[in-house]
Protein backbone atom coordinates (compact mmCIF):
# COMPACT_ATOMS: atom_id res chain seq x y z
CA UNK A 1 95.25 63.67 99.95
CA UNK A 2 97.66 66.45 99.24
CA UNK A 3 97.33 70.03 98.25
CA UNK A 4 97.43 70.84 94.60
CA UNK A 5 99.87 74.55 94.52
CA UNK A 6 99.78 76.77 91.28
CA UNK A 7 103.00 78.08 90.61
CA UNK A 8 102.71 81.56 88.95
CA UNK A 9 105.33 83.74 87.94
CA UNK A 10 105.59 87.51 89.42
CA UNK A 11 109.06 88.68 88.73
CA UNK A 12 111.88 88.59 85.84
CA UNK A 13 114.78 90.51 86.20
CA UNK A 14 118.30 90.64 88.17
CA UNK A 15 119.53 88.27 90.24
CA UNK A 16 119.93 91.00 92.66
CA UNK A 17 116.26 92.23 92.09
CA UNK A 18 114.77 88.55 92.55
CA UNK A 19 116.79 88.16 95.70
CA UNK A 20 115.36 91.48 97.45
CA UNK A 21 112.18 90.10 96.31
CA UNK A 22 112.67 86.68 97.95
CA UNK A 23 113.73 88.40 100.82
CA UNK A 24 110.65 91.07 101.31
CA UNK A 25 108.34 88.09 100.61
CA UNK A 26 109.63 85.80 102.71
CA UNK A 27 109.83 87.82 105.41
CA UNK A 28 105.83 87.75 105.21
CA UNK A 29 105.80 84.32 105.01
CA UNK A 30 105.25 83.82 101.60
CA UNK A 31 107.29 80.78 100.11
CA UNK A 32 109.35 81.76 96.87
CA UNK A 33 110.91 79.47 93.81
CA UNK A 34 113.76 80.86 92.12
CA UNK A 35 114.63 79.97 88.59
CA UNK A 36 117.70 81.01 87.35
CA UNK A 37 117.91 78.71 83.34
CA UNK A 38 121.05 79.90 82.78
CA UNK A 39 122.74 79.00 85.91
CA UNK A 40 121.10 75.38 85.86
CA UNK A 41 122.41 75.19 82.16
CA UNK A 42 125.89 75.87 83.03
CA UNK A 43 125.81 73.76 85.93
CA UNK A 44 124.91 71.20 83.25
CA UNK A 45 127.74 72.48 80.98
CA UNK A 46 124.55 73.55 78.36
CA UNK A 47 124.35 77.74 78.52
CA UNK A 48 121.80 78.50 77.23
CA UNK A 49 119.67 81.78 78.32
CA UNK A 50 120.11 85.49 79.31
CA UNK A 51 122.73 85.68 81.99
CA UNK A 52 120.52 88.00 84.20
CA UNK A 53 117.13 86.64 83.92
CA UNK A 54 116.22 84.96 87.32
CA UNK A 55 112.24 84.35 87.53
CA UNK A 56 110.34 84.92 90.83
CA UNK A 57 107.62 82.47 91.50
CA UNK A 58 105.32 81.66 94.32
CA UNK A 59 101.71 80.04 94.93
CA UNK A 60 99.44 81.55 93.14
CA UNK A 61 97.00 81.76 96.50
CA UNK A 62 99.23 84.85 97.81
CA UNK A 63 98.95 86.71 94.76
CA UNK A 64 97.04 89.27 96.23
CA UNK A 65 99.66 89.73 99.51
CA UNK A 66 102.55 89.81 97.32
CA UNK A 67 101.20 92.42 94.79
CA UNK A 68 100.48 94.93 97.82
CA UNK A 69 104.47 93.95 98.82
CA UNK A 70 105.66 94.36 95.18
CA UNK A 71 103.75 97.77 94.68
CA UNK A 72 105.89 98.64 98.27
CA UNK A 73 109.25 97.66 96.79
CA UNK A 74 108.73 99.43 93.93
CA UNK A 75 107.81 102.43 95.53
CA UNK A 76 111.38 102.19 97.05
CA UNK A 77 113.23 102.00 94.11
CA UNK A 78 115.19 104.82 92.37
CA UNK A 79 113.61 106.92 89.31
C-alpha cells in the first residue's frame, strides 16, 4: 500500500528566491516541487503566466520544520 503525500504550497516569488529556498530545505532533508507555469507554458509554446512566479511546494508533514527554516531565511534577508 503506498503513502498518500499532501502537497502544500509555502512559497511564491523569484526564481532566485524559490531556488535559495529549495536549497536551505533540502539541505534538511526536506523534498521540494518546483512549479514554474510559465516556463512549462513556453516549453509548450502556450505563455501564459507571470514570468517570475515560481511556487515552492513540499509535503505537507514538514510544515512545521520548514516554517522554523523559512522564519531563518527571512531573518537573513535585506530590509
Amino acid at each position: 500500500m503506498s503513502e498518500q503525500h499532501k502537497l502544500i504550497r509555502i512559497f511564491t516569488g523569484s526564481e532566485v528566491t524559490a531556488l535559495l529556498i529549495k536549497s536551505k530545505l533540502e539541505k534538511h532533508d526536506i523534498d521540494v516541487l518546483l512549479k514554474n507555469d510559465f516556463r512549462s507554458g513556453i516549453a509548450a509554446g502556450v505563455p501564459g503566466s507571470v514570468p517570475s512566479a515560481v511556487d515552492v511546494y513540499i509535503d505537507e508533514a514538514a510544515k512545521h520544520e520548514a516554517a522554523i527554516l523559512l522564519d531563518e531565511f527571512n531573518q537573513h534577508l535585506p530590509d
